[in-house]
Protein backbone atom coordinates (compact mmCIF):
# COMPACT_ATOMS: atom_id res chain seq x y z
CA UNK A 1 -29.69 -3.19 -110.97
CA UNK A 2 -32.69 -1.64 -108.76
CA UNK A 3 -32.50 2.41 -108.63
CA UNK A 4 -31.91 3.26 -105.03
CA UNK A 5 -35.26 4.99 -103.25
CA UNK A 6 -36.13 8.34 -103.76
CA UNK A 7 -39.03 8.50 -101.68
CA UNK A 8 -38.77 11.39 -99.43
CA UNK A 9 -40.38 9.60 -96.58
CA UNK A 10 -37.82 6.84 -97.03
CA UNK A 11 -34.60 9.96 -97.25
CA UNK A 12 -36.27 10.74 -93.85
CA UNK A 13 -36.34 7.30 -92.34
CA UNK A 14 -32.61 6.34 -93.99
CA UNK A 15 -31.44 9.65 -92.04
CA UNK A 16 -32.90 8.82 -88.44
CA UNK A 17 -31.48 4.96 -89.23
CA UNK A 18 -28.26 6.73 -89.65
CA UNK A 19 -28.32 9.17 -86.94
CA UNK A 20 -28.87 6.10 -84.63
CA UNK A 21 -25.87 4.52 -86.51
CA UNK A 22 -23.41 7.28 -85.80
CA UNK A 23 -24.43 7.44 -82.17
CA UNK A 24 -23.20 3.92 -81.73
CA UNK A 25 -20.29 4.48 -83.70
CA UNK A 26 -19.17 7.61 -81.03
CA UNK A 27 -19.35 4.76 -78.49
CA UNK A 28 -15.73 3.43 -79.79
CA UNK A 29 -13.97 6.98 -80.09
CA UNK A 30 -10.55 6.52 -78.21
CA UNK A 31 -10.49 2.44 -77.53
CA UNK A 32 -10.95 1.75 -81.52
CA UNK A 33 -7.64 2.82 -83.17
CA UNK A 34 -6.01 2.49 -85.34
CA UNK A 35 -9.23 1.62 -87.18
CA UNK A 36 -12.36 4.20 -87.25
CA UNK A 37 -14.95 4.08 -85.31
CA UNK A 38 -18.24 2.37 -86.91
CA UNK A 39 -21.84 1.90 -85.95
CA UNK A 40 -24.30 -0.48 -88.05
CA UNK A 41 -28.26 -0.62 -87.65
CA UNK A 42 -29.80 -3.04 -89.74
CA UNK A 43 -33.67 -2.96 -90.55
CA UNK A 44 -35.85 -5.71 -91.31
CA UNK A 45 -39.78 -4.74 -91.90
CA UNK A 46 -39.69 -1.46 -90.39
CA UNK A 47 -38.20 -2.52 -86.94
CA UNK A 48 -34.16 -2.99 -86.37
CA UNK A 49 -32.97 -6.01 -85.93
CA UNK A 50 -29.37 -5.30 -85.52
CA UNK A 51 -26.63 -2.74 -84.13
CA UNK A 52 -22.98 -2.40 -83.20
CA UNK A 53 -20.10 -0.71 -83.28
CA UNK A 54 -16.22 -1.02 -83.42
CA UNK A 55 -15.35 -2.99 -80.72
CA UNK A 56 -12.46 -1.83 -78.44
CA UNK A 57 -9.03 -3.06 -80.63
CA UNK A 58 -10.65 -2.18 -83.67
CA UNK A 59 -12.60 -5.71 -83.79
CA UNK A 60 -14.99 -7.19 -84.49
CA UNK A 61 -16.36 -4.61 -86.93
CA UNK A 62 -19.66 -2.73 -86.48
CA UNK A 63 -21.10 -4.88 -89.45
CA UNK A 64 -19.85 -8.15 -87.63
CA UNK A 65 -21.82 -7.17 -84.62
CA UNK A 66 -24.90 -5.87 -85.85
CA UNK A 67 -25.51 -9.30 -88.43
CA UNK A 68 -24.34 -11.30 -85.45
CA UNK A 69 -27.31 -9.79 -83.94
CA UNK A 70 -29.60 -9.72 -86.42
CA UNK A 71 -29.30 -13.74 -87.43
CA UNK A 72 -31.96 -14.84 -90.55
CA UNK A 73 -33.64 -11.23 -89.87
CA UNK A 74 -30.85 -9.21 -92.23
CA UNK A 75 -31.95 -11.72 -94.96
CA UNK A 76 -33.39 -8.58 -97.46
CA UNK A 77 -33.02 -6.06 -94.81
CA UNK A 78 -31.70 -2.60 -95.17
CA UNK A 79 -27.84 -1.75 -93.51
CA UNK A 80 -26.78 1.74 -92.60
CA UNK A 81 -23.66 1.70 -91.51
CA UNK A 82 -21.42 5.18 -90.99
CA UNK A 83 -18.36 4.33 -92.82
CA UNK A 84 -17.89 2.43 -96.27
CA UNK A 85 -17.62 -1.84 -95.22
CA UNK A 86 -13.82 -3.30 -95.68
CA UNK A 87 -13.07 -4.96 -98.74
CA UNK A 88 -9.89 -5.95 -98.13
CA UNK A 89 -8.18 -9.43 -95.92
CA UNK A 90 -6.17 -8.37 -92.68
CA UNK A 91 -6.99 -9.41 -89.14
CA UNK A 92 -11.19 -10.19 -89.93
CA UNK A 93 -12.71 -11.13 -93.09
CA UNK A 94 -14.48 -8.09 -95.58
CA UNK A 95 -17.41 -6.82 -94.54
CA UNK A 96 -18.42 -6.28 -97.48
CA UNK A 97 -18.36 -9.87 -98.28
CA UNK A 98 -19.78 -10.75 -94.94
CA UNK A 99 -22.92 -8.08 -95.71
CA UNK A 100 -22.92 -10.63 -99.31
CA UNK A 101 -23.01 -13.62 -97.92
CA UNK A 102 -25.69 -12.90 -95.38
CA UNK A 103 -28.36 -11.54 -98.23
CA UNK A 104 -29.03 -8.22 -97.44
CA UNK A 105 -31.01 -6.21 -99.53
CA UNK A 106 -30.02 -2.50 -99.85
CA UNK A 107 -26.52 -0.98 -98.10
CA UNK A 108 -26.69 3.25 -96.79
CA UNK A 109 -23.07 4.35 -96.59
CA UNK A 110 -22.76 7.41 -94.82
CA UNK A 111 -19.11 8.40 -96.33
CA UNK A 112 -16.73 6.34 -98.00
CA UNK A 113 -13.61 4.95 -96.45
CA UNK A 114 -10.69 6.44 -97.21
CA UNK A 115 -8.33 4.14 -96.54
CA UNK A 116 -6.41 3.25 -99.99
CA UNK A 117 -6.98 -0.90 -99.30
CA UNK A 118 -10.93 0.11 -99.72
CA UNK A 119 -11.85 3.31 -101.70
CA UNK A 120 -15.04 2.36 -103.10
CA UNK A 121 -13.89 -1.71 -103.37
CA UNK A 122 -16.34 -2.02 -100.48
CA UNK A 123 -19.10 -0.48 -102.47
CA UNK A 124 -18.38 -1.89 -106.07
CA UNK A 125 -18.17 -5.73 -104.50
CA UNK A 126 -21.46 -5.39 -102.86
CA UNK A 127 -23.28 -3.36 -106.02
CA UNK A 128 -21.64 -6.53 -108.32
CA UNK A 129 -23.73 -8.51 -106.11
CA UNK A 130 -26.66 -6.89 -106.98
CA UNK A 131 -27.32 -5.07 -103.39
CA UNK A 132 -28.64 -1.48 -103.89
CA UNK A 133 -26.30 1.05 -101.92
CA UNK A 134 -27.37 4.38 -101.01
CA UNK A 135 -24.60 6.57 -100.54
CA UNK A 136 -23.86 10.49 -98.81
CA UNK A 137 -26.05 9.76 -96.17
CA UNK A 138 -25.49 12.54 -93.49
CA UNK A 139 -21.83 12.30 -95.17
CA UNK A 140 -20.45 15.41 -93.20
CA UNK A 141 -21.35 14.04 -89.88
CA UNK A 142 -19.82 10.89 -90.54
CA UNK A 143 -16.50 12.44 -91.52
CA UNK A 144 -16.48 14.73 -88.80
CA UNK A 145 -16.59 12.13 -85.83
CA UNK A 146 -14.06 10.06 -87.93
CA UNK A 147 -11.92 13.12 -88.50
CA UNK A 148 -9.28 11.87 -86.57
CA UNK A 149 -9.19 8.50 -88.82
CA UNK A 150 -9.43 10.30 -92.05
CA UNK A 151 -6.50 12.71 -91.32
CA UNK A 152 -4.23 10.06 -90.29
CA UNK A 153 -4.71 8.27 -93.82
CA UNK A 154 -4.68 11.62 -95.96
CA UNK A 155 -1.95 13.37 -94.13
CA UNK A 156 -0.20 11.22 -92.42
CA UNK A 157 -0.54 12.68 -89.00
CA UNK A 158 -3.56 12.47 -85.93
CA UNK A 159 -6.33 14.62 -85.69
CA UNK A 160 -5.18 17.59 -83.26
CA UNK A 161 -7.75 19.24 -80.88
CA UNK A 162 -6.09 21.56 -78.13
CA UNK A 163 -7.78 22.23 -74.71
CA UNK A 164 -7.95 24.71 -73.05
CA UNK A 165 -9.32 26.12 -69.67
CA UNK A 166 -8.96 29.88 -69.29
CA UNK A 167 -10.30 33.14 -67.67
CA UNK A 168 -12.62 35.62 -70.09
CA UNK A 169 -9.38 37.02 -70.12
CA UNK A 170 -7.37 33.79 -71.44
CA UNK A 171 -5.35 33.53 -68.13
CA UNK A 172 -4.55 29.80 -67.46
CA UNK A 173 -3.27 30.43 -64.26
CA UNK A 174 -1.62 33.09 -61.53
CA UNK A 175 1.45 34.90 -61.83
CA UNK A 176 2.84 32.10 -58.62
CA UNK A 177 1.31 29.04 -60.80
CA UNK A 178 -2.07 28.68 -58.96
CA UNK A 179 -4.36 26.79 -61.51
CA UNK A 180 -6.91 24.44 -59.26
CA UNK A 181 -9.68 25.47 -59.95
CA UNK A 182 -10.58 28.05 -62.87
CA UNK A 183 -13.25 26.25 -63.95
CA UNK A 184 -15.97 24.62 -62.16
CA UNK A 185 -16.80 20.68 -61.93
CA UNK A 186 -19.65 20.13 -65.14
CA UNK A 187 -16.50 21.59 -67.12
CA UNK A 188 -13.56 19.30 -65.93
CA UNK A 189 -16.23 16.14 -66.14
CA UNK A 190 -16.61 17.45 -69.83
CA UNK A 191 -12.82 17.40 -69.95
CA UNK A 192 -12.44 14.22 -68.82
CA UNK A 193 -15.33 13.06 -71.74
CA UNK A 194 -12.72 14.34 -74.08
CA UNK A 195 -10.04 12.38 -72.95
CA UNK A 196 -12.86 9.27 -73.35
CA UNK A 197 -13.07 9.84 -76.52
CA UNK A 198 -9.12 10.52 -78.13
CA UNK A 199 -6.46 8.04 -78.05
CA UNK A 200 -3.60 10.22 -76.86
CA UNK A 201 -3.77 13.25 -74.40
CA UNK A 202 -0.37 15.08 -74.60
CA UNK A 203 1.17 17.88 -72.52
CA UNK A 204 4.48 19.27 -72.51
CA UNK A 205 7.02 18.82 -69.63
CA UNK A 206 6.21 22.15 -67.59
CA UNK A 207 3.00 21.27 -67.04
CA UNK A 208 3.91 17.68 -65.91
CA UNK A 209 6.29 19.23 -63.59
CA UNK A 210 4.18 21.72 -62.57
CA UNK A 211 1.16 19.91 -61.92
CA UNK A 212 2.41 16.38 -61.64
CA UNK A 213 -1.19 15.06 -63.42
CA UNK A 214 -2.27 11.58 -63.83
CA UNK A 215 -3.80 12.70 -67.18
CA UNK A 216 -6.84 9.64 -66.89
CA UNK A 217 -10.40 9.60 -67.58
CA UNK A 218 -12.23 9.57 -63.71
CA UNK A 219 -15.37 9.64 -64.89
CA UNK A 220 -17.74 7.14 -63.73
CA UNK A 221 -17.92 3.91 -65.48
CA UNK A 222 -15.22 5.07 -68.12
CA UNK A 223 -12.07 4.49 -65.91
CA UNK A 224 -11.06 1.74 -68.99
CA UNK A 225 -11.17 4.52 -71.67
CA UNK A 226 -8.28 6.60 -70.58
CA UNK A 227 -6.05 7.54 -73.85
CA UNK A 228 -2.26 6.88 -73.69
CA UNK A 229 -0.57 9.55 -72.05
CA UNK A 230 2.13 11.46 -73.82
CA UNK A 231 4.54 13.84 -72.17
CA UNK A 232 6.78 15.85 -74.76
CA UNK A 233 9.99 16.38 -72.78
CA UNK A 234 12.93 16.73 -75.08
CA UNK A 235 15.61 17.10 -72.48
CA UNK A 236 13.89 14.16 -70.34
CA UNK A 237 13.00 16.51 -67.07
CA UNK A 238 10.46 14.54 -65.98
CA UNK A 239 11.19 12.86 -62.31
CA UNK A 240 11.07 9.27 -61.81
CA UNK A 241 8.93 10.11 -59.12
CA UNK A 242 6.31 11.38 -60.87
CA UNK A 243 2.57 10.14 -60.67
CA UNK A 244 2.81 9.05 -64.64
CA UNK A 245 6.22 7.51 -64.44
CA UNK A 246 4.95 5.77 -60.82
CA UNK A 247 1.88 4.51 -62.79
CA UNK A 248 2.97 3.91 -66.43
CA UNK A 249 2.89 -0.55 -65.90
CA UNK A 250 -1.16 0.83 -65.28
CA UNK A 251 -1.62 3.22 -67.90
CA UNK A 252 0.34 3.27 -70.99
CA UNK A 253 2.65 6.38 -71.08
CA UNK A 254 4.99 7.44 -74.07
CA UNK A 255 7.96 10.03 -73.45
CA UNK A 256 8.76 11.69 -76.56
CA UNK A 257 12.30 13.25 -76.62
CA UNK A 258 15.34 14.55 -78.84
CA UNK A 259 17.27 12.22 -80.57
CA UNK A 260 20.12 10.92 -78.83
CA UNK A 261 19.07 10.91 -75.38
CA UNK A 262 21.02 9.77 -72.17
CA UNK A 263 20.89 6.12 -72.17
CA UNK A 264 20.96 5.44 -68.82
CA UNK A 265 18.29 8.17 -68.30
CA UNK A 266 16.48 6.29 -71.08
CA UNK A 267 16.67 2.74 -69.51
CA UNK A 268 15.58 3.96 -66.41
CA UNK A 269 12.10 5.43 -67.74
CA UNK A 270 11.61 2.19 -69.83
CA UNK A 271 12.53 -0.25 -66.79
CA UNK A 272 9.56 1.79 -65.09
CA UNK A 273 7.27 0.85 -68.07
CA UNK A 274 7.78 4.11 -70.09
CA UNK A 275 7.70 3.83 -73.71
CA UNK A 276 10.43 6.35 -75.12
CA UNK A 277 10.18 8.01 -78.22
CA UNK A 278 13.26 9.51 -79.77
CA UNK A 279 12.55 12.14 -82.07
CA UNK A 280 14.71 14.69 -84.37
CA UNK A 281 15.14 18.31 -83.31
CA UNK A 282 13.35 20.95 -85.27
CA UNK A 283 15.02 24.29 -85.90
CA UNK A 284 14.54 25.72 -82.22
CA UNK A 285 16.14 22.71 -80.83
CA UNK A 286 13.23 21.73 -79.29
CA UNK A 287 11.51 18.16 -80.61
CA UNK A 288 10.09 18.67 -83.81
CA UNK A 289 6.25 18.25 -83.48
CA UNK A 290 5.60 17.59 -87.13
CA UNK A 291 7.74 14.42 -86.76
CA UNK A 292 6.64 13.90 -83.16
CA UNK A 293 2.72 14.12 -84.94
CA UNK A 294 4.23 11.51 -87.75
CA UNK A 295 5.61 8.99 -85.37
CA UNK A 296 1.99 9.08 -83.44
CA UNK A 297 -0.12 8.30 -86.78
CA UNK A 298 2.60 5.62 -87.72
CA UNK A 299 1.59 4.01 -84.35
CA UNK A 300 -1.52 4.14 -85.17
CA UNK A 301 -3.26 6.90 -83.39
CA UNK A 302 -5.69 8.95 -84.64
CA UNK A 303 -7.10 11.62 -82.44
CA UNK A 304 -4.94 13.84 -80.00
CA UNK A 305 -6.14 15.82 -77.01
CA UNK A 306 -3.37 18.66 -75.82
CA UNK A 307 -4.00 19.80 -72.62
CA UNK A 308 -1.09 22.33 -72.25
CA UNK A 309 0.84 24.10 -70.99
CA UNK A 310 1.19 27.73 -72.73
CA UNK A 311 4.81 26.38 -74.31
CA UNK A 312 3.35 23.31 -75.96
CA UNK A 313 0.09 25.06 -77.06
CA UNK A 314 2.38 28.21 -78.66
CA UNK A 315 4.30 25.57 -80.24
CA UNK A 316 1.50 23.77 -81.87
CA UNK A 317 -0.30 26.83 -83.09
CA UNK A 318 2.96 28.19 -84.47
CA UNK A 319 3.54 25.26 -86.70
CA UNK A 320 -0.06 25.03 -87.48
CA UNK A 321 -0.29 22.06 -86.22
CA UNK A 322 -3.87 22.58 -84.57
CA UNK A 323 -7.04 21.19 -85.84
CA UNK A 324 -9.52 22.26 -83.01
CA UNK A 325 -9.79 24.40 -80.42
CA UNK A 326 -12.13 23.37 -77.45
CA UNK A 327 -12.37 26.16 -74.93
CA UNK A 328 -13.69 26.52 -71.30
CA UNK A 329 -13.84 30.07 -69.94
CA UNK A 330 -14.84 30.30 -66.96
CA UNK A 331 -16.46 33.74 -65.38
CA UNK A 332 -13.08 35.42 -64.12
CA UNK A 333 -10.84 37.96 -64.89
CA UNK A 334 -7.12 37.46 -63.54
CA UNK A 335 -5.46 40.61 -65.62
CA UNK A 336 -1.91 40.41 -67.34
CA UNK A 337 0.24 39.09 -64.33
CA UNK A 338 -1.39 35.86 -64.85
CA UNK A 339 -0.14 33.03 -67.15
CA UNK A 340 -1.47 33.57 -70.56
CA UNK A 341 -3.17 30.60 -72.28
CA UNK A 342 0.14 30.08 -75.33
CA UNK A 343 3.48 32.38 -74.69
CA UNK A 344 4.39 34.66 -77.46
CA UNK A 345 5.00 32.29 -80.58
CA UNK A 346 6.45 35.07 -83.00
CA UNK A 347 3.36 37.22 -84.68
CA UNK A 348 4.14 40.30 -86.11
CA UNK A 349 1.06 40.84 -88.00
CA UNK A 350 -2.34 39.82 -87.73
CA UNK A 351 -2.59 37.94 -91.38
CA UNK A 352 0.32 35.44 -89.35
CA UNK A 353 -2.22 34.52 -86.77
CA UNK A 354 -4.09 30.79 -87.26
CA UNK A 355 -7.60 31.56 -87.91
CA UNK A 356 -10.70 29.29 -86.27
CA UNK A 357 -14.48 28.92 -87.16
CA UNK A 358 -16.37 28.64 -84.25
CA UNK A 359 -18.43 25.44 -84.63
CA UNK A 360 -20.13 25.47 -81.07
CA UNK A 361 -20.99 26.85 -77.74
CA UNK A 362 -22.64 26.09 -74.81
CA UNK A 363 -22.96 26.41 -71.05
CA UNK A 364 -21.34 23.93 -68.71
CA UNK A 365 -22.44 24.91 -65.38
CA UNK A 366 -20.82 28.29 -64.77
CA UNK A 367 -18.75 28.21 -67.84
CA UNK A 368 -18.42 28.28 -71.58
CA UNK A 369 -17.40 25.31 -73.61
CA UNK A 370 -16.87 27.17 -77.40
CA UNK A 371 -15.81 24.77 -79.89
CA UNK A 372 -13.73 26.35 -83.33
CA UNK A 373 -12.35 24.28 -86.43
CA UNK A 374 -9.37 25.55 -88.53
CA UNK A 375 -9.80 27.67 -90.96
């Protein structure tokens, strides 16, 4: 079998193919699930002849796309693609084969999928047909933007990143509730971006009540990529009235509450196009987030954005149950009368308290966007 290149020049070139790979494959982030999100450039002679990406649904695959595009031209060519190609039969043939069949010449894999029906099958069929694959190509980029993907398969639950918009101080809003606006409009448009990009943005049932939110993406030209909206409300407080109950037939919206809920209550949420969840109490009483999490991943989804309020977050961070932290602070200081960012969650001792890297930070207009990753 051919050694795969070791030209530096060529290590340079695979990782600008690839960067322009994984750029495409960020295109499908919150509209792809329950698969990952992929993105394929194939390069014929120096010049690329085909791209794509997960298409919204999770098909056709990013391979599918890009040798759509590229015709005759991927005959020999050179594939980078950001996630390991399907070897396996469910709704859309392997890619793997597909990649076979149309004669490529040499395969980069960013990171390999791992999703038990593939593994390395996707690499092993096309090496036994004598295609050269490059592997670990800007491998902890391509993990990172399929985080979400990669948790769901290896622990059974979404990716979990929790929002928040604060004072320097970490006030979320005045001691009488007033919250519109801490932070300015380049930050909330970067909010919205994040709610682009997951497939679920969850809050608890104060902050539905309080701010009665329609939880979508408004951003320009992305009004079709709002996530599901999720409202965790074990003792089903939410009014009928409400702007996500009024507009659930337009946007999906799941209610997650206890077990054993009022029936009629129940039937009247799902007659306005609700989708209730019953799930078990945890210790406090309250709905057991773990198994809340569980339920999510089993429907597929594989990124969530939490978006409050101070119960919820406290709640999350408690049970460790918080992957990322993505932070807006805007240039204020309220003092301790105002609404802190999570309510007291039980810390005695500083070695109890969940630890963050921070990861990134940059201005957004007035503010601070700071992004951390669990330690």
């Amino acid at each position: 079998m051919p050694a795969a290149p070791t030209d530096p020049s060529q290590t340079e070139r695979d990782r600008a193919h690839m960067r322009a790979a994984l750029a495409l494959a960020r295109r499908g982030l919150g509209s792809v699930w329950p698969n990952p999100a992929v993105g394929c450039v194939i390069v014929a002679d120096g010049r690329v002849v085909g791209r794509g990406w997960t298409q919204p649904g999770g098909r056709p695959h990013a391979e599918t796309e890009a040798l759509a595009m590229a015709g005759n031209a991927a005959v020999g060519a050179t594939v980078y693609v950001t996630l390991e190609p399907c070897a396996h039969h469910g709704k859309t043939p392997p890619c793997a084969d597909a990649l076979v069949a149309a004669g490529v010449g040499r395969v980069v894999v960013a990171v390999r999928d791992p999703d038990p029906r593939v593994a390395g099958r996707g690499i092993e069929r096309l090496r036994g047909s004598d295609i050269v694959v490059t592997e670990g190509v800007l491998e902890p980029e391509a993990a990172e933007l399929n985080a979400g993907f990669f948790h769901r398969i290896g622990r059974g639950r979404p990716l979990v990143t929790l929002k928040l918009a604060s004072t320097l101080d970490g006030r979320i809003a005045t001691h009488s509730g007033d919250s519109r606006w801490i932070t300015g409009e380049p930050a909330r448009a970067m909010a919205h971006l994040l709610r682009a990009e997951s497939d679920v943005v969850m809050v608890g049932s104060g902050t539905a009540l309080a701010d009665d939110p329609d939880l979508t993406c408004r951003l320009p030209g992305l009004a079709d990529r709002s996530p599901v909206r999720v409202v965790v409300d074990g003792r089903l407080r939410l009014p009928l009235t409400s702007r996500l109950v009024a507009t659930a037939n337009d946007s999906p919206t799941w209610l997650l509450t206890l077990e054993g809920c009022d029936g009629s209550r129940c039937q009247a949420f799902e007659d306005a196009g609700v989708d209730v969840v019953e799930i078990p109490a945890g210790r406090d009483g309250a709905v057991d987030l773990a198994l809340a999490l569980k339920a999510l991943a089993e429907s597929g989804v594989t990124r969530v954005l939490v978006e409050g309020g101070a119960h919820l977050s406290a709640a999350l961070l408690r049970a460790g149950l918080v992957d990322r932290l993505v932070w807006f602070r805007a240039p204020r200081v309220m003092g301790g009368d105002g609404l802190a960012a999570a309510v007291g969650f039980g810390v005695d001792h500083l070695a109890q308290t969940p630890r963050f890297e921070r990861v990134d930070i940059r201005p957004v207009g007035d503010d601070v966007m700071e992004t951390y990753s669990r330690l």
